[in-house]
Protein backbone atom coordinates (compact mmCIF):
# COMPACT_ATOMS: atom_id res chain seq x y z
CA UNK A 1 0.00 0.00 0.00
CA UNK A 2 2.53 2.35 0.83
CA UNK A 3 5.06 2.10 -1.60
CA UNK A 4 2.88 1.80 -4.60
CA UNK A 5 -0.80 2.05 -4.46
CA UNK A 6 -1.37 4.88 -2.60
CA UNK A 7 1.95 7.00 -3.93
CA UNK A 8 2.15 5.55 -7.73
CA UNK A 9 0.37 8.32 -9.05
CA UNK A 10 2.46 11.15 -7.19
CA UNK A 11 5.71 8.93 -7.92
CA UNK A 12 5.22 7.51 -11.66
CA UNK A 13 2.44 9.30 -12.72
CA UNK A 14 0.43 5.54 -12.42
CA UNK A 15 -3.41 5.24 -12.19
CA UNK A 16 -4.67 2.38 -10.55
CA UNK A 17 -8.72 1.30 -10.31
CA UNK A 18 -8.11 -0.83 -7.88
CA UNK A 19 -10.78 -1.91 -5.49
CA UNK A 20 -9.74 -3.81 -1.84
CA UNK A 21 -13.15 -4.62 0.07
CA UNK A 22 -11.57 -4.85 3.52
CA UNK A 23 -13.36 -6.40 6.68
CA UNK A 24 -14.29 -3.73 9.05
CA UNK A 25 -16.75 -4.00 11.74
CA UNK A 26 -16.55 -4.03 15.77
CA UNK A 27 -19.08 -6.95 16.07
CA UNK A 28 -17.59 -8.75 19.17
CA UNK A 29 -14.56 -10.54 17.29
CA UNK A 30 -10.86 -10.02 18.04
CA UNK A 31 -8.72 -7.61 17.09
CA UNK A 32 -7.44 -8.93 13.96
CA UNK A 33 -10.99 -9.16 13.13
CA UNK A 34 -12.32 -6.07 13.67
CA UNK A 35 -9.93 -3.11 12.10
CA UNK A 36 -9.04 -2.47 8.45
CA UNK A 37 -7.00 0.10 9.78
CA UNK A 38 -8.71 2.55 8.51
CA UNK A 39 -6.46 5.22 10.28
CA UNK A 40 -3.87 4.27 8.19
CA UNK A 41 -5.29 4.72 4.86
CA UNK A 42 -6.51 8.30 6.05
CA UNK A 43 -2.90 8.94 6.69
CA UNK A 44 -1.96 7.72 3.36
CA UNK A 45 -4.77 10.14 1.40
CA UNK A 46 -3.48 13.19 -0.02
CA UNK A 47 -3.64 14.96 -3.19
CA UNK A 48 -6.65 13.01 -3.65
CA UNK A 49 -5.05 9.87 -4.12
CA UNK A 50 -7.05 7.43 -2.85
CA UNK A 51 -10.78 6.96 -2.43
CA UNK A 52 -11.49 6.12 1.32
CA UNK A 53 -15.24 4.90 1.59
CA UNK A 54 -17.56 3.46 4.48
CA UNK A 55 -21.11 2.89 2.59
CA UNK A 56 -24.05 1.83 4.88
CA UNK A 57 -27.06 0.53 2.09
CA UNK A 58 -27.31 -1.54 -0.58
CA UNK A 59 -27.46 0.86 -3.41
CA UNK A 60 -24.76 3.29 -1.98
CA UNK A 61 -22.33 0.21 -1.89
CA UNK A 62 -24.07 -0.25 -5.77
CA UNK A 63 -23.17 3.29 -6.76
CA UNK A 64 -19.62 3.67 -5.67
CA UNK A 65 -18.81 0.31 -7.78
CA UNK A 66 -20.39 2.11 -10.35
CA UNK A 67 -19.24 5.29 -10.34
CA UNK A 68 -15.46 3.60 -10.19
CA UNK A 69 -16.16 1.82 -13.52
CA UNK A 70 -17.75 5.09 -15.52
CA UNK A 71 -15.15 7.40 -14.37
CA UNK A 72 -12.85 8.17 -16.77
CA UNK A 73 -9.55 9.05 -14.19
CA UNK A 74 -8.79 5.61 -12.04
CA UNK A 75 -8.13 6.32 -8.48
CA UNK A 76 -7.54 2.80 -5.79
CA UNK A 77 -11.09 2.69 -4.17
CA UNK A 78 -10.60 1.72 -0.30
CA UNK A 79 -13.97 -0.01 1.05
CA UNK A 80 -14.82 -0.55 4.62
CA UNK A 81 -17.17 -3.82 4.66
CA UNK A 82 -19.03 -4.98 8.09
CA UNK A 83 -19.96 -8.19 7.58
CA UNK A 84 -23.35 -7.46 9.89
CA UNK A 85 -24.75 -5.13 7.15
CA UNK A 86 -25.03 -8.77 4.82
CA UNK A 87 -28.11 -9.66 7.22
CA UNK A 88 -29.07 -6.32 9.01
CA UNK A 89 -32.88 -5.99 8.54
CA UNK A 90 -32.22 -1.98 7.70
CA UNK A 91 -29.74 -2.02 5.53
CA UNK A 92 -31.72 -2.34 2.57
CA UNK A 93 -32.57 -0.15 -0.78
CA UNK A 94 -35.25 -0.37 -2.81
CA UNK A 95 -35.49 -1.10 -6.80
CA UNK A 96 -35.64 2.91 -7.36
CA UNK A 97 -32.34 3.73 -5.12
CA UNK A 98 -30.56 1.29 -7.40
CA UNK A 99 -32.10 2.53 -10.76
CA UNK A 100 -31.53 6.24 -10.48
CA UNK A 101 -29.49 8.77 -8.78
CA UNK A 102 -26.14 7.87 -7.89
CA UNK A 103 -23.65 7.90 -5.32
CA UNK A 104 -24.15 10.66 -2.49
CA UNK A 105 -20.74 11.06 0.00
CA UNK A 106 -22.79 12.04 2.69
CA UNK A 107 -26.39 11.30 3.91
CA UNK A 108 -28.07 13.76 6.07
CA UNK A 109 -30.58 13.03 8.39
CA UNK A 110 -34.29 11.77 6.93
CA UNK A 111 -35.75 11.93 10.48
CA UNK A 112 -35.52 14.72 12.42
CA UNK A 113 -35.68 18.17 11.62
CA UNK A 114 -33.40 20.85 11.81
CA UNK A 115 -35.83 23.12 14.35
CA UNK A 116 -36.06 20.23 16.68
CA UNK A 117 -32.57 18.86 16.53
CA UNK A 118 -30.46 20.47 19.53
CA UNK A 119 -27.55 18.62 18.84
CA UNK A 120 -25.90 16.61 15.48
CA UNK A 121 -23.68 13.59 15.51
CA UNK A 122 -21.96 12.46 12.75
CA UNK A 123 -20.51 8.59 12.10
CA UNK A 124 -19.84 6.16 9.07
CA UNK A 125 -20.60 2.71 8.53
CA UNK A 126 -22.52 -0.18 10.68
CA UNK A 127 -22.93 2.15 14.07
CA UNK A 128 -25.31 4.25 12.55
CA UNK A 129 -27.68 1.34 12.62
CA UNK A 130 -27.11 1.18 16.51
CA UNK A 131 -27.30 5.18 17.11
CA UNK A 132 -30.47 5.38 14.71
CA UNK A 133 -32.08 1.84 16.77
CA UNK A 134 -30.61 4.17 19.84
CA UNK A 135 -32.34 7.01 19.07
CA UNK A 136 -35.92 5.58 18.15
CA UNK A 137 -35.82 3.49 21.27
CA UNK A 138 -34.77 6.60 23.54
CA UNK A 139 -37.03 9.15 22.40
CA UNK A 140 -34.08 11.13 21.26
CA UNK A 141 -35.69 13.02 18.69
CA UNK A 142 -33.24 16.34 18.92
CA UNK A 143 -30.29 14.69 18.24
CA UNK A 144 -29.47 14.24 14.37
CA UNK A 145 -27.59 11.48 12.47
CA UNK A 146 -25.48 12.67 9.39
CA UNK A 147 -23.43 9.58 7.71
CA UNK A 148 -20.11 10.13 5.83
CA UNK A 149 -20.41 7.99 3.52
CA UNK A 150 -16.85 8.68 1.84
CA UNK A 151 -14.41 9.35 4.50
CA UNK A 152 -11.88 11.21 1.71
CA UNK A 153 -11.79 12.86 -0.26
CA UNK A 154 -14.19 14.70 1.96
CA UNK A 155 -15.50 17.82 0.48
CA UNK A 156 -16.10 20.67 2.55
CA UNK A 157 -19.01 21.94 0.15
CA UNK A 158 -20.57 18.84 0.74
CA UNK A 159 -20.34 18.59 4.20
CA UNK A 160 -21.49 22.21 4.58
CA UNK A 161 -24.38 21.67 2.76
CA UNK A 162 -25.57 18.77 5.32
CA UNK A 163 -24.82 20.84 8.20
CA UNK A 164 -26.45 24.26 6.76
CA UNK A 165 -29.85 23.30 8.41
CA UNK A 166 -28.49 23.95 12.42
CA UNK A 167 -27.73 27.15 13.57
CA UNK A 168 -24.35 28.26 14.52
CA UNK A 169 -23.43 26.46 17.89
CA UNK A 170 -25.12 23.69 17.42
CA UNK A 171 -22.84 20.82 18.81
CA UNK A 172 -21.36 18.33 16.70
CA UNK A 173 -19.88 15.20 17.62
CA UNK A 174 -17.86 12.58 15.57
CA UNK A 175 -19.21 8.77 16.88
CA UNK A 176 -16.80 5.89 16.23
CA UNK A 177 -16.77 2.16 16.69
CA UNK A 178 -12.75 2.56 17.09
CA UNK A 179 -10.87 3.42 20.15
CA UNK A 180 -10.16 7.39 20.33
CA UNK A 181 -6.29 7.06 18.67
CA UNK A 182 -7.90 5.31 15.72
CA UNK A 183 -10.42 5.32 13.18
CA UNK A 184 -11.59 8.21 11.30
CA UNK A 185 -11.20 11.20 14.37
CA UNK A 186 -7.38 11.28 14.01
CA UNK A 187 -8.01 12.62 10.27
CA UNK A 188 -10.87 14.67 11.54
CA UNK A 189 -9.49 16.51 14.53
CA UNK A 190 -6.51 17.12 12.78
CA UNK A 191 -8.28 18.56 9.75
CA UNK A 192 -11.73 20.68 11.64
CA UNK A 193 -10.02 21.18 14.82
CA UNK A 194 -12.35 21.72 17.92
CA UNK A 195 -14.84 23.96 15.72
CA UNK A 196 -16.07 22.63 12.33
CA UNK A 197 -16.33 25.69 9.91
CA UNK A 198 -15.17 27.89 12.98
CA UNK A 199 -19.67 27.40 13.07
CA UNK A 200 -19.96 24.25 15.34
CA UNK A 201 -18.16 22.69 18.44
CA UNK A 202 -16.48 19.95 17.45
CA UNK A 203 -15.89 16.56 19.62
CA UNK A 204 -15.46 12.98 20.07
CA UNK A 205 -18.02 9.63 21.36
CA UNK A 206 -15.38 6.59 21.17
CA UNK A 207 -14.09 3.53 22.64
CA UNK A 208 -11.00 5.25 24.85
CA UNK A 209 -7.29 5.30 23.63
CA UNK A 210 -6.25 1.56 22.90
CA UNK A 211 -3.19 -0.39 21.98
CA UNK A 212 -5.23 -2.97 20.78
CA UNK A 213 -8.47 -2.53 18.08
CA UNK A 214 -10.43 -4.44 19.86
CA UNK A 215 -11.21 -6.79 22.89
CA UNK A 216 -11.13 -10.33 22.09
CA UNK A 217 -14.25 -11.19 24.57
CA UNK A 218 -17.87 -10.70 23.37
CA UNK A 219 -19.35 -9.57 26.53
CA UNK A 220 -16.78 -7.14 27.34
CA UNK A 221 -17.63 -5.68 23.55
CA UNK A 222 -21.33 -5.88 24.61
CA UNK A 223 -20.41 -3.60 27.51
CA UNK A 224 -18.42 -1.27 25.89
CA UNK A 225 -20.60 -1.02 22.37
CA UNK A 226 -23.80 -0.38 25.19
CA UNK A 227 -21.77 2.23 27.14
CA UNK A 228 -20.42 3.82 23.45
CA UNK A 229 -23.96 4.38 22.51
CA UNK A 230 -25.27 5.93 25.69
CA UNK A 231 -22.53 8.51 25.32
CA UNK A 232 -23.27 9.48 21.96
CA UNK A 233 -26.62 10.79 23.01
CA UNK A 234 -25.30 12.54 26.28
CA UNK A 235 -24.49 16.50 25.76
């Protein structure tokens, strides 16, 4: 990866199209089992060299295959894939999502609106499925879920535009399956800072600081995936 995928283009002037579905998903297994790493890829991206993605339906995963055929520039396509989201009841699309419109880098919320949302958390992949279950079950119907769908490159325009709904203020907070040093908040602290668009505080739910991706024991998981959720709905 690091010697030529991610640099051939800035070294030789080398396009690559080349796709790696990766296993990534905190679903109770070991460590080795859980990560793709996806730290280190975000470290690799820049100058738009690589395409970092995390897609959480059917027809998003459907586009982004797509849209890496019809493009005519090749760039390596880097795809997060929890195995849960095979067999997860809502991660589904219908004929029409598949048939038109294409691939969308980030999906705002479709519940709750901006006048009654107090507070805006942002994730990527399979936990969205837990905050969303989270939320319904909680009655926490000011807080609003926006997905990144592709982690880089991440345009600001983009993101913007999902956030232009909330007034200035309005906390923000990055939710991840990954322990704080890992994952995609590394890449987003460094790049936001503690204010997103100098509009909206800017912080972090996660597992804490870890040498190790992830416990090998299922109920210590349980624990720590039920305690990661409660925080992300706490001020």
């Amino acid at each position: 990866m690091d010697q030529f995928i991610a640099s051939a283009e800035d070294k030789w002037r080398r396009l690559s199209g080349l796709v790696l579905l990766l296993p990534h998903g905190f679903e109770g297994a070991g460590a080795e089992h859980s990560s793709a790493r996806l730290e280190r890829f975000l470290q690799l991206a820049a100058e738009d060299s690589l395409q970092v993605a995390n897609p959480t339906t059917p027809a998003q995963y459907f586009h982004l295959l797509r849209r890496q055929i019809l493009r005519r520039w090749r760039k390596p396509l880097i795809i997060l894939t929890p195995k849960s989201l095979l067999r997860h009841p809502r991660a589904t699309s219908s004929l029409d999502e598949f048939a038109a419109g294409g691939f969308r880098r980030i999906l705002p919320d479709a519940r709750t609106g901006p006048r009654e949302s107090r507070r805006v958390r942002m994730c990527s992949g399979k936990i969205y499925y837990d905050l969303n279950q989270a939320r319904e079950e909680g009655g926490h119907e000011d807080v609003a879920l926006i997905r990144l769908e592709q982690l880089y490159p991440l345009a600001d325009n983009v993101l913007l535009e999902a956030l232009a709904p909330y007034p200035a203020g309005t906390q923000v907070a990055w939710v991840q399956e990954e322990p704080e040093n890992m994952g995609a908040w590394p890449y987003l602290r460094a790049r936001f800072g503690a204010k997103l668009f100098d509009r909206f505080p800017f912080s972090i739910r996660s597992r804490p600081a870890s040498a190790s991706p992830a416990t090998g024991s299922s109920h210590s998981h349980k624990l720590e995936q039920q305690r990661l959720i409660a925080e992300a709905f706490q001020p």
